[in-house]
C-alpha atoms as a PDB file:
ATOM      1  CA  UNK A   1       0.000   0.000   0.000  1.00  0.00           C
ATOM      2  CA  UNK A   2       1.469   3.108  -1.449  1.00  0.00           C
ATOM      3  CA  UNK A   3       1.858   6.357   1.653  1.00  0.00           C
ATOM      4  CA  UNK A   4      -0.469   8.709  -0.435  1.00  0.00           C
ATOM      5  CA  UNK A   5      -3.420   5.869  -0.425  1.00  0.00           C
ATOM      6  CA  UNK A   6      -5.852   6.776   2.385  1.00  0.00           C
ATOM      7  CA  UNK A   7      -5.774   4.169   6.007  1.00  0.00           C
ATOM      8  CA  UNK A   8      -8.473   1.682   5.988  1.00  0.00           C
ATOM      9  CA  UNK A   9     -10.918   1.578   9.434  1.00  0.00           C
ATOM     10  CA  UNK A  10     -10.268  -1.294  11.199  1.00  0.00           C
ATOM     11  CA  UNK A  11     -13.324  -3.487  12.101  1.00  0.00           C
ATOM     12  CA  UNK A  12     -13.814  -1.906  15.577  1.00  0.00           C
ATOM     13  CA  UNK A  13     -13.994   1.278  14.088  1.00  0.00           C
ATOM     14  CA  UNK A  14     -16.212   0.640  11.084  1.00  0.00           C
ATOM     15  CA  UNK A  15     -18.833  -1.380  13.863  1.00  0.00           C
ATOM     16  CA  UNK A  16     -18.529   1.815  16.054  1.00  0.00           C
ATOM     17  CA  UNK A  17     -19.203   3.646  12.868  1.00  0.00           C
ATOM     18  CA  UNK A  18     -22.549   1.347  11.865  1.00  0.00           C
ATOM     19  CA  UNK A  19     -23.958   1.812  15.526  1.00  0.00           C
ATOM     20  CA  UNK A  20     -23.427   5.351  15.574  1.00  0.00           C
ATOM     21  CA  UNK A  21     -25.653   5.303  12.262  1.00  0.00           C
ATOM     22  CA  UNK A  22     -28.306   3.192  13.376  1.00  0.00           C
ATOM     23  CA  UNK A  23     -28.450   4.975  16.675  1.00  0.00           C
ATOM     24  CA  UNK A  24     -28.563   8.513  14.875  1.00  0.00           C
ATOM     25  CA  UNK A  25     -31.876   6.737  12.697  1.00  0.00           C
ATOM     26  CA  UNK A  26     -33.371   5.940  15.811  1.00  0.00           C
ATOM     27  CA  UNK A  27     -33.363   9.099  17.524  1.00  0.00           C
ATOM     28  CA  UNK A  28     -36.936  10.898  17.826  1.00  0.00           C
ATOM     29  CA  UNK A  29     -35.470  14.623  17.250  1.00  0.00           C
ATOM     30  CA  UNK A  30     -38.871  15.590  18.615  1.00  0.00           C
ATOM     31  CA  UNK A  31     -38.656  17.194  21.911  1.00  0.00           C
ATOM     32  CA  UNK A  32     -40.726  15.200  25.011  1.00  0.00           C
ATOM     33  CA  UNK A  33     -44.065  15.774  26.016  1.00  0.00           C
ATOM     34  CA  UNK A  34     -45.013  16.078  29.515  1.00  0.00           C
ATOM     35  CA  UNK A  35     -47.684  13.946  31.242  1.00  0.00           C
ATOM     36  CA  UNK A  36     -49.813  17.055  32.092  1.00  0.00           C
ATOM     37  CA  UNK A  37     -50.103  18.145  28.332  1.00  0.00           C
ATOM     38  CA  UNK A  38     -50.333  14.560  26.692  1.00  0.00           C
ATOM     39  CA  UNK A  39     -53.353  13.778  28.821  1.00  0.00           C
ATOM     40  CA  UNK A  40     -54.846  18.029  28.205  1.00  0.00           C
ATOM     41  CA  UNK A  41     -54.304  16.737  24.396  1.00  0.00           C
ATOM     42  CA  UNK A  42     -56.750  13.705  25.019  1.00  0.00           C
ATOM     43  CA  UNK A  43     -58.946  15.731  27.297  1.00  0.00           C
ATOM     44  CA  UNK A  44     -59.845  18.296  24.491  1.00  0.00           C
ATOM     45  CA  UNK A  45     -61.137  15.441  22.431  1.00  0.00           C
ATOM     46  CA  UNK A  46     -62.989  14.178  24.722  1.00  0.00           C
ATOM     47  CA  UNK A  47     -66.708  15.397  24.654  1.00  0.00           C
ATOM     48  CA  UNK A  48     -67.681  13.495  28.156  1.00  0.00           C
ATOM     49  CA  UNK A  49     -64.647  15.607  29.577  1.00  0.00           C
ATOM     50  CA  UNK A  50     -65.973  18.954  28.184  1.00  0.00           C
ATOM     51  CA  UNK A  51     -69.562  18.166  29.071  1.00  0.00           C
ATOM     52  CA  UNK A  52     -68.465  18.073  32.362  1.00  0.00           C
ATOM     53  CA  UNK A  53     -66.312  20.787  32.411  1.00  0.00           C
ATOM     54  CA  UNK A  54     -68.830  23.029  31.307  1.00  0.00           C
ATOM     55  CA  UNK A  55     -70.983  21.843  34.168  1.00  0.00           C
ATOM     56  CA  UNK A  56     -68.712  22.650  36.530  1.00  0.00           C
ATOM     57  CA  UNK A  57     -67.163  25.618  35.414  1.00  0.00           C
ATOM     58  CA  UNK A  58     -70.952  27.212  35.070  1.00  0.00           C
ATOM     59  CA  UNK A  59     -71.778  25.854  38.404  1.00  0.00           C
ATOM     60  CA  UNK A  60     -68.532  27.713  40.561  1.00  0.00           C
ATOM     61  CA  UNK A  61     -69.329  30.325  38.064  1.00  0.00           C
ATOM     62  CA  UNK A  62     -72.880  30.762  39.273  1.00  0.00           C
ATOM     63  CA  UNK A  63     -72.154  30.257  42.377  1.00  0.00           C
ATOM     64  CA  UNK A  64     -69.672  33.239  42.777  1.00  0.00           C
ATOM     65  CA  UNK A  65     -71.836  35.781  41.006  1.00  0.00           C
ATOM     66  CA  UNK A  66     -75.415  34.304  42.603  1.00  0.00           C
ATOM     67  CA  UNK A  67     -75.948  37.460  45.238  1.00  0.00           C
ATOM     68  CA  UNK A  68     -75.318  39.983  42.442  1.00  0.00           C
ATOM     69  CA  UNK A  69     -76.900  37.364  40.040  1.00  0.00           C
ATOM     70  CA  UNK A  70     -80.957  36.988  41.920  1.00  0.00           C
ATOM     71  CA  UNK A  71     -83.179  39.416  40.873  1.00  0.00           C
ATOM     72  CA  UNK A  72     -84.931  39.216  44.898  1.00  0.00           C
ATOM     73  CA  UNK A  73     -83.173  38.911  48.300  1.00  0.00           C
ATOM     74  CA  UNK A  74     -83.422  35.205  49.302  1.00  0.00           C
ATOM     75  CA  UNK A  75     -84.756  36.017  52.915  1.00  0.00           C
ATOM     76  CA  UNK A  76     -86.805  38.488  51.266  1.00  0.00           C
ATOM     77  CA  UNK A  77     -90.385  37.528  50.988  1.00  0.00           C
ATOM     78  CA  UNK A  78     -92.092  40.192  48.291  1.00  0.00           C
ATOM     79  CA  UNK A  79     -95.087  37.141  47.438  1.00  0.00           C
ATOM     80  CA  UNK A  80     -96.428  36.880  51.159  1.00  0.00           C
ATOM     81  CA  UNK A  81     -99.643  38.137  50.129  1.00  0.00           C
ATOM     82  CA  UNK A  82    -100.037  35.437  47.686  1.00  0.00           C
ATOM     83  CA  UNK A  83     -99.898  32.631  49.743  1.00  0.00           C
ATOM     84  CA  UNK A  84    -103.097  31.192  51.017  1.00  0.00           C
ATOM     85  CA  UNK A  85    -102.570  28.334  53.481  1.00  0.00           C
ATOM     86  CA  UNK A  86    -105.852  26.560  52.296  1.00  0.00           C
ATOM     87  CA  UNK A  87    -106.036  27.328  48.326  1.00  0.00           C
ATOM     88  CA  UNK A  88    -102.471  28.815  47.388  1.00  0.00           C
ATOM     89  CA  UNK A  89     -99.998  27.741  49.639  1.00  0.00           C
ATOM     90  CA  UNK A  90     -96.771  27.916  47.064  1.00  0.00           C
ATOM     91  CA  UNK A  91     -97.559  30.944  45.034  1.00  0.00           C
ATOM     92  CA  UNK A  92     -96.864  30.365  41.270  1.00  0.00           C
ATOM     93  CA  UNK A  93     -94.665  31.532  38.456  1.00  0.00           C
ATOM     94  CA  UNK A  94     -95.681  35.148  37.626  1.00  0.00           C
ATOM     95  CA  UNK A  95     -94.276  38.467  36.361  1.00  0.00           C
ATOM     96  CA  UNK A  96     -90.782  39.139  38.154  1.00  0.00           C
ATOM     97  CA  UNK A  97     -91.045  35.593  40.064  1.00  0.00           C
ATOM     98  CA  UNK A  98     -90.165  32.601  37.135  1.00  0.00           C
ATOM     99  CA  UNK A  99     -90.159  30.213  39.196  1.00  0.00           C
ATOM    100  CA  UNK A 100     -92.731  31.576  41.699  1.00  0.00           C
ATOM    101  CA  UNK A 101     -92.490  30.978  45.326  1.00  0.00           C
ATOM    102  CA  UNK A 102     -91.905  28.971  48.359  1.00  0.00           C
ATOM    103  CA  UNK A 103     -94.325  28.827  51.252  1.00  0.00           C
ATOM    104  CA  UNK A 104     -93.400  31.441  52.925  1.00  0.00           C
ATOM    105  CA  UNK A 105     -93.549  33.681  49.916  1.00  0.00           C
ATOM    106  CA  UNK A 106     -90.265  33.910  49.275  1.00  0.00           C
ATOM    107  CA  UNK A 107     -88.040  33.964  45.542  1.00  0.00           C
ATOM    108  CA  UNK A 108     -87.675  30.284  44.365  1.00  0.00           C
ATOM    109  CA  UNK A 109     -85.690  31.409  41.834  1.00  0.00           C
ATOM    110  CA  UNK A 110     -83.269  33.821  44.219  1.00  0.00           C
ATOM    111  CA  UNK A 111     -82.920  30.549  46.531  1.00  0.00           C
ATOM    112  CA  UNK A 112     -81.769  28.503  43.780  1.00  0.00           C
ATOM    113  CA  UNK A 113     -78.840  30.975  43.143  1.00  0.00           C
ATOM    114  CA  UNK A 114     -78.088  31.580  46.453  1.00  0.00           C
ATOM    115  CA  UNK A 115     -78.382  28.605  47.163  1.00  0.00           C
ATOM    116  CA  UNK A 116     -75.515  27.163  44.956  1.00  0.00           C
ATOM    117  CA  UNK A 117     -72.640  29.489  46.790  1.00  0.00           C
ATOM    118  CA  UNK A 118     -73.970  27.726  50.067  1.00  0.00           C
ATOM    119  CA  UNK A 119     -73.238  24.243  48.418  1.00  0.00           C
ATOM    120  CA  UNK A 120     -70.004  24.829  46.853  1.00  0.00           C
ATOM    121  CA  UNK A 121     -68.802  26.077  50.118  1.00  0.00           C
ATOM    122  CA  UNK A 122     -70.125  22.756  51.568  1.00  0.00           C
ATOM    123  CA  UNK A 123     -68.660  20.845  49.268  1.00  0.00           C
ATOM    124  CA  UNK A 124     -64.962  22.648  48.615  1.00  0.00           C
ATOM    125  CA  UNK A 125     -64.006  22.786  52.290  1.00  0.00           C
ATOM    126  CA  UNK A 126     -65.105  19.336  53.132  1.00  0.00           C
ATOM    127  CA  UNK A 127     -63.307  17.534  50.266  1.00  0.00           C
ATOM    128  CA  UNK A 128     -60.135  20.254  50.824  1.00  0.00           C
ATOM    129  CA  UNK A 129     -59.982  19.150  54.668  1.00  0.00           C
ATOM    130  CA  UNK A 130     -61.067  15.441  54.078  1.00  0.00           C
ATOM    131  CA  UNK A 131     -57.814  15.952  51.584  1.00  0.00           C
ATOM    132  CA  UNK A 132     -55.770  17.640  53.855  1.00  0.00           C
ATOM    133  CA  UNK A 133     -55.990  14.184  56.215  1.00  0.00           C
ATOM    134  CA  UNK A 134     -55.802  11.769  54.248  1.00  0.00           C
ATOM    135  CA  UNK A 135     -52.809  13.555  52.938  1.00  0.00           C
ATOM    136  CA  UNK A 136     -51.360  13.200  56.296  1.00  0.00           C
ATOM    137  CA  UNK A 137     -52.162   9.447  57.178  1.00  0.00           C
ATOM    138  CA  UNK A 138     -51.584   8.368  53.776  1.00  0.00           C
ATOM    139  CA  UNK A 139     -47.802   9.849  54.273  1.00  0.00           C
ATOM    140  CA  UNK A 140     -47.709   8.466  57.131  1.00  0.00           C
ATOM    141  CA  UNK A 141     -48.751   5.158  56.254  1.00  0.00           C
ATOM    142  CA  UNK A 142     -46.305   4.674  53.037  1.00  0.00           C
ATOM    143  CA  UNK A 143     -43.745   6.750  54.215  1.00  0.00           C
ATOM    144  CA  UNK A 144     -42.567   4.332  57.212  1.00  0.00           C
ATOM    145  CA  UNK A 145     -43.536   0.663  57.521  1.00  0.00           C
ATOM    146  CA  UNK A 146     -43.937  -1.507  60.484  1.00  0.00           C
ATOM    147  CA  UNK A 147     -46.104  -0.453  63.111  1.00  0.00           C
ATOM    148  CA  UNK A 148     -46.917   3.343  61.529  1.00  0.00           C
ATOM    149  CA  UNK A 149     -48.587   0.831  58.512  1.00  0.00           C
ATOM    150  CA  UNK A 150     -50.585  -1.456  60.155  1.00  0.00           C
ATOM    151  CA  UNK A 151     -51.827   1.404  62.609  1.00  0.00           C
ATOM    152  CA  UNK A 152     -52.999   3.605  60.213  1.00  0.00           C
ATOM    153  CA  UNK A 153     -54.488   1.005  58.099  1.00  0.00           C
ATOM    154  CA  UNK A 154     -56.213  -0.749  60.803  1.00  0.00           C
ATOM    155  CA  UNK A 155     -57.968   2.687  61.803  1.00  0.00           C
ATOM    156  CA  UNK A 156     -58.808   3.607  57.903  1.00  0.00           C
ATOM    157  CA  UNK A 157     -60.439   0.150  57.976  1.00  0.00           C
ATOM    158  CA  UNK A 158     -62.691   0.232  60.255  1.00  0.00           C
ATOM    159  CA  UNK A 159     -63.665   3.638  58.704  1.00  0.00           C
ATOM    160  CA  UNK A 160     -64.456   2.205  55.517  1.00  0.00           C
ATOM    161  CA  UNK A 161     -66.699  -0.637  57.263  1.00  0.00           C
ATOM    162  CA  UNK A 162     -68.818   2.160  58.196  1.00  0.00           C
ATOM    163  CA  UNK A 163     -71.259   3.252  55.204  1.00  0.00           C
ATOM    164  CA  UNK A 164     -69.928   6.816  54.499  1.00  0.00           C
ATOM    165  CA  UNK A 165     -73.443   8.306  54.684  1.00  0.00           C
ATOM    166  CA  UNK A 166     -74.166   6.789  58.061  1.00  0.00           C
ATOM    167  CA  UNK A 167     -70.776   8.121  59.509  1.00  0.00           C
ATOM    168  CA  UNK A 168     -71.413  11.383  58.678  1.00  0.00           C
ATOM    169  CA  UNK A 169     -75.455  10.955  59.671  1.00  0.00           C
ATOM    170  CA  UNK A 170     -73.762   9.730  63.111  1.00  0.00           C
ATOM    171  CA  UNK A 171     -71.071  12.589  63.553  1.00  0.00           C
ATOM    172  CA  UNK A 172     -73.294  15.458  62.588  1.00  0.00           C
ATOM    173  CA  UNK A 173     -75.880  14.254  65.126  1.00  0.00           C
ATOM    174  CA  UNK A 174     -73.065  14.579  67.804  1.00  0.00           C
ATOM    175  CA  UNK A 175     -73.179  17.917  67.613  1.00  0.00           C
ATOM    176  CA  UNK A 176     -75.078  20.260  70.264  1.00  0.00           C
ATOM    177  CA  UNK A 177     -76.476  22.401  67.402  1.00  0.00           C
ATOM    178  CA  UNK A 178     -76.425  21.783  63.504  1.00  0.00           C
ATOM    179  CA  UNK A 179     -74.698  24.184  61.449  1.00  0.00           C
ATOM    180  CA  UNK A 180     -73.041  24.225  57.985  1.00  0.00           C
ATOM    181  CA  UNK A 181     -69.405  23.861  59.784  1.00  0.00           C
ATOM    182  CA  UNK A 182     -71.654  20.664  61.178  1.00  0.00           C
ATOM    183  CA  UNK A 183     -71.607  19.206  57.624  1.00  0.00           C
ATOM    184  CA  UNK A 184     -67.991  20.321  56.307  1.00  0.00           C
ATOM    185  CA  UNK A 185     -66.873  18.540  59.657  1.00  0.00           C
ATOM    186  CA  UNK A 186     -68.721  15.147  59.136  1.00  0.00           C
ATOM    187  CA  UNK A 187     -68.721  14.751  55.406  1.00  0.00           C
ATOM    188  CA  UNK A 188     -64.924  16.067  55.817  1.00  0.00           C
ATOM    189  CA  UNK A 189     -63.895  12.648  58.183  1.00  0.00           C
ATOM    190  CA  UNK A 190     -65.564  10.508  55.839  1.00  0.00           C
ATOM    191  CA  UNK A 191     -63.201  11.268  53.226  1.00  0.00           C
ATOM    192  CA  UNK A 192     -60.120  11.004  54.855  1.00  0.00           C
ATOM    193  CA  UNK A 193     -59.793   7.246  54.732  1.00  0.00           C
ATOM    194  CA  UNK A 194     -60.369   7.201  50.587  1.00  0.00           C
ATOM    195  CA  UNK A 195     -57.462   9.437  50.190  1.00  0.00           C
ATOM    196  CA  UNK A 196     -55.663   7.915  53.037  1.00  0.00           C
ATOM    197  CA  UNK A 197     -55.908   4.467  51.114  1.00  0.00           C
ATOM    198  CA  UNK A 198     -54.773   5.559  47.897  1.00  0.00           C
ATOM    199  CA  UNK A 199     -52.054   7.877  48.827  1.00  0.00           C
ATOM    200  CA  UNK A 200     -50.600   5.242  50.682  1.00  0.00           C
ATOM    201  CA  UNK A 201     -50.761   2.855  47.816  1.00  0.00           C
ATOM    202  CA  UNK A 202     -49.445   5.054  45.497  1.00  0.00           C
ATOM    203  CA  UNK A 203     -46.170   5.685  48.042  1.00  0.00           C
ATOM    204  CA  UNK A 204     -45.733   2.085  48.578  1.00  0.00           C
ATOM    205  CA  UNK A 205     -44.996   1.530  44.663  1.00  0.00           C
ATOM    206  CA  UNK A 206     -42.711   4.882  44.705  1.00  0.00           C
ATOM    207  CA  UNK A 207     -40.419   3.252  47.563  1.00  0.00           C
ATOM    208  CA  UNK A 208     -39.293   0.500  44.730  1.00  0.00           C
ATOM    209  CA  UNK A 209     -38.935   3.091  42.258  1.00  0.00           C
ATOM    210  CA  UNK A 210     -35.262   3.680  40.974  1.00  0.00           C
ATOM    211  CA  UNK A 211     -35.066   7.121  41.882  1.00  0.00           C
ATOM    212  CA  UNK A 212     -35.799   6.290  45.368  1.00  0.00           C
ATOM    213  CA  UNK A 213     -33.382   3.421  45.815  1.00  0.00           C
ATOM    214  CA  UNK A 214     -31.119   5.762  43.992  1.00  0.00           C
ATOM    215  CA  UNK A 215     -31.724   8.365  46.743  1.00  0.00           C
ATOM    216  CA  UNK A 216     -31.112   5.999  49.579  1.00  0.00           C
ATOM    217  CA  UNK A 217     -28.233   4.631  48.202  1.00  0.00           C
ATOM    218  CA  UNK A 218     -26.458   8.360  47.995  1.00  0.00           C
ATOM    219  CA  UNK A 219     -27.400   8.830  51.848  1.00  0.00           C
ATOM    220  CA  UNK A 220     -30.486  11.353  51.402  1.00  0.00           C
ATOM    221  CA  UNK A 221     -32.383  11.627  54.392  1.00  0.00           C
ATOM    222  CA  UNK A 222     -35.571   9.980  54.685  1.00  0.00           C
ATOM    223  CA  UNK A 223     -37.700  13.282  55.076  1.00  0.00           C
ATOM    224  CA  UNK A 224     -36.264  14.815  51.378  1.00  0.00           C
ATOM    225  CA  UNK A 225     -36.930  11.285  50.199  1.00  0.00           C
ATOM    226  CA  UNK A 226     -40.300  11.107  51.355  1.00  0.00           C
ATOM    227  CA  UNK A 227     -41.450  15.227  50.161  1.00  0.00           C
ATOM    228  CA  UNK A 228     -38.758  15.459  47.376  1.00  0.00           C
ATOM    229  CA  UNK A 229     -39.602  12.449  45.604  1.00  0.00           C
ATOM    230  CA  UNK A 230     -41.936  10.146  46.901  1.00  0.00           C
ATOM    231  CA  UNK A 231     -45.324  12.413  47.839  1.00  0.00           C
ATOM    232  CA  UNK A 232     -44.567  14.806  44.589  1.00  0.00           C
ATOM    233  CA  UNK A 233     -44.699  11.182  42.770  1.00  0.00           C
ATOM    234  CA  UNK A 234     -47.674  10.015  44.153  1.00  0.00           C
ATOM    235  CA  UNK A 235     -50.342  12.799  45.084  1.00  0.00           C
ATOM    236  CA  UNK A 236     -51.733  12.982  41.427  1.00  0.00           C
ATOM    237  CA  UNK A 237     -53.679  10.459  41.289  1.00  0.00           C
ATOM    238  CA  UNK A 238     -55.428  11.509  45.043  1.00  0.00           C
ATOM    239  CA  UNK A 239     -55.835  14.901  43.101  1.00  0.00           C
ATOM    240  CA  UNK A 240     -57.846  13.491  40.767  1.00  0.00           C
ATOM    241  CA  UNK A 241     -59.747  11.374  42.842  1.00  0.00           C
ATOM    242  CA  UNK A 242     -60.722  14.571  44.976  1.00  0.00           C
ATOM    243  CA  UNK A 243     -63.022  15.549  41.947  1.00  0.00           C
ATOM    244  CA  UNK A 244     -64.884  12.398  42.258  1.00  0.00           C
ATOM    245  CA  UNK A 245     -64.831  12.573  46.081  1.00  0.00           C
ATOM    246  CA  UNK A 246     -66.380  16.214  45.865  1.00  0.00           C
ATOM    247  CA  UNK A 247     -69.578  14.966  43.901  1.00  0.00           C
ATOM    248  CA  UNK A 248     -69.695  12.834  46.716  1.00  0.00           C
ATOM    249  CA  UNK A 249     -69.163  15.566  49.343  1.00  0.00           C
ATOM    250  CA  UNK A 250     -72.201  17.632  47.354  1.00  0.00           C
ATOM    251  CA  UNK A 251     -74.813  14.505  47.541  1.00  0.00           C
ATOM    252  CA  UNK A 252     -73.723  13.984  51.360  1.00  0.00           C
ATOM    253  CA  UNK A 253     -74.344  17.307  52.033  1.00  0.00           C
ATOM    254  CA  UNK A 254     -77.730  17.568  50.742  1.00  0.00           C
ATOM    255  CA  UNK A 255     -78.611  14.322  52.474  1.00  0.00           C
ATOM    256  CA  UNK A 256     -77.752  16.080  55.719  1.00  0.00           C
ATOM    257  CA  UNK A 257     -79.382  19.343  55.022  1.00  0.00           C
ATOM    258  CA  UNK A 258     -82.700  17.242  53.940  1.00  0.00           C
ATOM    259  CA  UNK A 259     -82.262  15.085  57.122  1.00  0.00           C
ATOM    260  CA  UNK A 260     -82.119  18.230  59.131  1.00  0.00           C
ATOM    261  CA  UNK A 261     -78.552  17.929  60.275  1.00  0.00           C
ATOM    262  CA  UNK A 262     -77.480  21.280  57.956  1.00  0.00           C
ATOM    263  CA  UNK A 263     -77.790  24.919  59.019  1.00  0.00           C
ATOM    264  CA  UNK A 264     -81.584  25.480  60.771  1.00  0.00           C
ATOM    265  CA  UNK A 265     -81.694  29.524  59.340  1.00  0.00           C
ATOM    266  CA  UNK A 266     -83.053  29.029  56.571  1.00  0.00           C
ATOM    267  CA  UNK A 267     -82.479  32.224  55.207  1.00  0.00           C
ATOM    268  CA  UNK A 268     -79.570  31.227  53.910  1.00  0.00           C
ATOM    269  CA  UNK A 269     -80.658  28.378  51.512  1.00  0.00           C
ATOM    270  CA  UNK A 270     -79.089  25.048  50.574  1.00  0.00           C
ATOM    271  CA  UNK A 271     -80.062  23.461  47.927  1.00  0.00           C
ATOM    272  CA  UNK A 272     -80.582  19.710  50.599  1.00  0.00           C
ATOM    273  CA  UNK A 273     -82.141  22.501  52.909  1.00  0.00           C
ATOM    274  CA  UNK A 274     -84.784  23.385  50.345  1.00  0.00           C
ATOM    275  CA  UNK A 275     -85.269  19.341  49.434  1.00  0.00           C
ATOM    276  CA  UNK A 276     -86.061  19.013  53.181  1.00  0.00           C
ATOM    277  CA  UNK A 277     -88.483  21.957  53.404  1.00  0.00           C
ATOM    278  CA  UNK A 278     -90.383  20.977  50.324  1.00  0.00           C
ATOM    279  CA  UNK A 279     -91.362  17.727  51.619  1.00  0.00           C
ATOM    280  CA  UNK A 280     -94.762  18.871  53.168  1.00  0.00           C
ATOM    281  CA  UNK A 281     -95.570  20.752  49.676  1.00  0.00           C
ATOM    282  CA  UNK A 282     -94.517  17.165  47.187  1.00  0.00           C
ATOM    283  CA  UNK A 283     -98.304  16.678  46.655  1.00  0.00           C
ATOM    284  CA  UNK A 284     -99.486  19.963  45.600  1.00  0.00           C
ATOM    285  CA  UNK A 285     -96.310  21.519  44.460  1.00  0.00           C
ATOM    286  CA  UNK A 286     -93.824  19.147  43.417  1.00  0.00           C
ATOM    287  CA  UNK A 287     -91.203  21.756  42.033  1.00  0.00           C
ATOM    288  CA  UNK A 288     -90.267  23.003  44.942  1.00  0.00           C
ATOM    289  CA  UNK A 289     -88.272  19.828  45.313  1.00  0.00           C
ATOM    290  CA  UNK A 290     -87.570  19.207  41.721  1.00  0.00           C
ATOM    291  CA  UNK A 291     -85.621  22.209  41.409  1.00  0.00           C
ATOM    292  CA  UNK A 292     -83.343  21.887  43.817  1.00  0.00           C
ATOM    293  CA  UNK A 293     -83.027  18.001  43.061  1.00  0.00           C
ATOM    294  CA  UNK A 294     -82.152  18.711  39.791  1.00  0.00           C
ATOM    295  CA  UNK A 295     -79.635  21.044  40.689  1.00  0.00           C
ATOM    296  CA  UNK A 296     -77.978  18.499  42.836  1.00  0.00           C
ATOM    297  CA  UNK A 297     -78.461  15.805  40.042  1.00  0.00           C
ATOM    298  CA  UNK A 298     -76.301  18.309  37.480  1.00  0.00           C
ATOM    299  CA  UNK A 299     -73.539  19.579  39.309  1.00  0.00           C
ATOM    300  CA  UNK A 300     -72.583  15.793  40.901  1.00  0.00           C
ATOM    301  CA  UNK A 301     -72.777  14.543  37.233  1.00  0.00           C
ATOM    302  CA  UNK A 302     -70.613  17.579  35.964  1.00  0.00           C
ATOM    303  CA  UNK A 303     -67.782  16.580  38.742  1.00  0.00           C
ATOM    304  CA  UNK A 304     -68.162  12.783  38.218  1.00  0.00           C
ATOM    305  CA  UNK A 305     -67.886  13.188  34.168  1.00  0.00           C
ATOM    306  CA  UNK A 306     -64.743  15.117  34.744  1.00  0.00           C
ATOM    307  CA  UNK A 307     -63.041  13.162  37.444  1.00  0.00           C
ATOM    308  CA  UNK A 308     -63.135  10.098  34.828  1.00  0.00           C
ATOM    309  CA  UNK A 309     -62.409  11.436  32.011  1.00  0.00           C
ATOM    310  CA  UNK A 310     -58.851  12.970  34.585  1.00  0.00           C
ATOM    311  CA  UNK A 311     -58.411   9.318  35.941  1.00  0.00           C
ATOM    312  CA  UNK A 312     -58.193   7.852  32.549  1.00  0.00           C
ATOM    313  CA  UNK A 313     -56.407  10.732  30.941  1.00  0.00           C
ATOM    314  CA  UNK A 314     -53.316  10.490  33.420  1.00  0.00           C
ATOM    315  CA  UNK A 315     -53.709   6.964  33.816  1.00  0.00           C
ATOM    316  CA  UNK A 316     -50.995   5.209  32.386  1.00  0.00           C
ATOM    317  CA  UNK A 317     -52.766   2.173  31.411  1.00  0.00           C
ATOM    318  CA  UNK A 318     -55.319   3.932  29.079  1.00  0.00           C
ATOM    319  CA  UNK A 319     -53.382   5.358  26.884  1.00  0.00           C
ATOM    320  CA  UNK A 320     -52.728   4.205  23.230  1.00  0.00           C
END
């Protein structure tokens, strides 16, 4: 071989060479998508998603702007003179009234939009503090085994022998007097042990997960382990669940109000309040409950359609 004639690649080189090639072919040059916008990319297509969304955007909505929003004040009562205990008890729909009154001559239509802000309060703050502790057991419980484990576990199970509505029927009847802070309160304990259970399942399979062994190995301490990379890891799907969990809440809370366990002034309406105070009236005037029923019906469909369509969105599984 002559000095001008160009070196040959020796085999190692020219297999270096061929994986370098294949490797370059194989490369996406795409940049990654996050979970968070993969899933918002299925959720746009998704009409049971944005049925549900638009229930429960127009529902906080309404609820926000409902005192500037009611044409009457809801303790107001400008249709007293048109009730008549023996042959007009529930005055009807007339001009400046839709929906008529109640039987005390009050808006119906005023209650019904007050009434919503009084609901998604109920609702929000029991589901936020029923959060808030299952949060805390369910740290607790996947964060350090043993003892901690079977403790927490063994109290969130007999929890969840109880039916939810007749733990919070029993707790709200411990107190001296009802009151709305009556409902968030009982409604609020009976939701601790669903997010308690499925935090702590999601933190057990986190504690296998390479970045946590990877952790441990380097000497991190167990309490960046546990709120660096464990409960970031695992409180999405809880978040999630807490849109289910507040249809839930809503229902509960009506089933108090209408049992009589709610807030006795009535002059700040409920929509389970006004189910409760209807029931005399279901004969001769049967909307007064089917308004407020259907209310209830609505915005726990709007929150259940949209908790699904989350779960299966960011879930993993369910995705093609």
């Amino acid at each position: 071989m002559s000095p001008e004639s160009p070196q040959m690649p020796s085999y190692a080189q020219r297999r270096k060479q061929r994986i370098d090639a294949l490797a370059d072919a194989s490369i996406d040059r795409e940049p990654g998508v996050s979970l968070v916008r993969t899933a918002w990319r299925r959720l746009r297509r998704d009409p049971v998603f944005l049925i549900g969304l638009v229930i429960t955007v127009s529902f906080i909505v309404l609820a926000v702007v409902s005192p500037w929003l009611a044409p009457w004040d809801p303790a107001a009562r400008p249709l007293l003179d048109a009730v008549r205990p023996q042959s007009n008890p529930v005055p009807g729909p007339e001009a400046g009234h839709l929906l008529g009154g109640d039987d005390r001559g009050r808006d119906l239509l005023s209650r019904l939009l007050v009434g919503s802000r009084q609901t998604l309060l109920v609702g929000v703050l029991a589901t936020f503090f029923g959060l808030i502790g299952g949060l805390v057991l369910g740290t607790l419980a996947g964060a350090f085994a043993g003892w901690t484990d079977s403790l927490v576990m063994r109290i969130v199970d007999v929890m969840l022998s109880i039916p939810s509505l007749l733990l919070a029927f029993s707790l709200a009847a411990l107190a001296t007097r009802p009151s709305q802070w009556t409902l968030i309160i009982a409604i609020a304990v009976v939701q601790v042990p669903v997010f308690a259970r499925l935090l702590r399942g999601s933190m057990l399979g986190q504690r296998a997960s390479d970045h946590v062994l990877a952790a441990r190995s380097l000497g991190v301490k167990r309490r960046a382990i546990v709120f660096r990379h464990m409960l970031p890891n695992s409180v999405g799907p809880v978040i999630v669940q807490a849109t289910l969990v507040l249809a839930v809440a809503i229902i509960d809370a009506a089933a108090l109000s209408f049992l009589g366990l709610g807030n006795p002034d009535d002059r700040s309406p409920e929509w389970g309040q006004m189910l409760g105070k209807a029931q005399p009236y279901l004969g001769e005037a049967p909307h007064l409950a089917f308004y407020p029923a259907a209310c209830i019906i609505v915005v726990a469909l709007g929150f259940t359609l949209m908790g699904e369509s989350l779960r299966e969105a960011l879930d993993p599984k369910t995705r093609r």
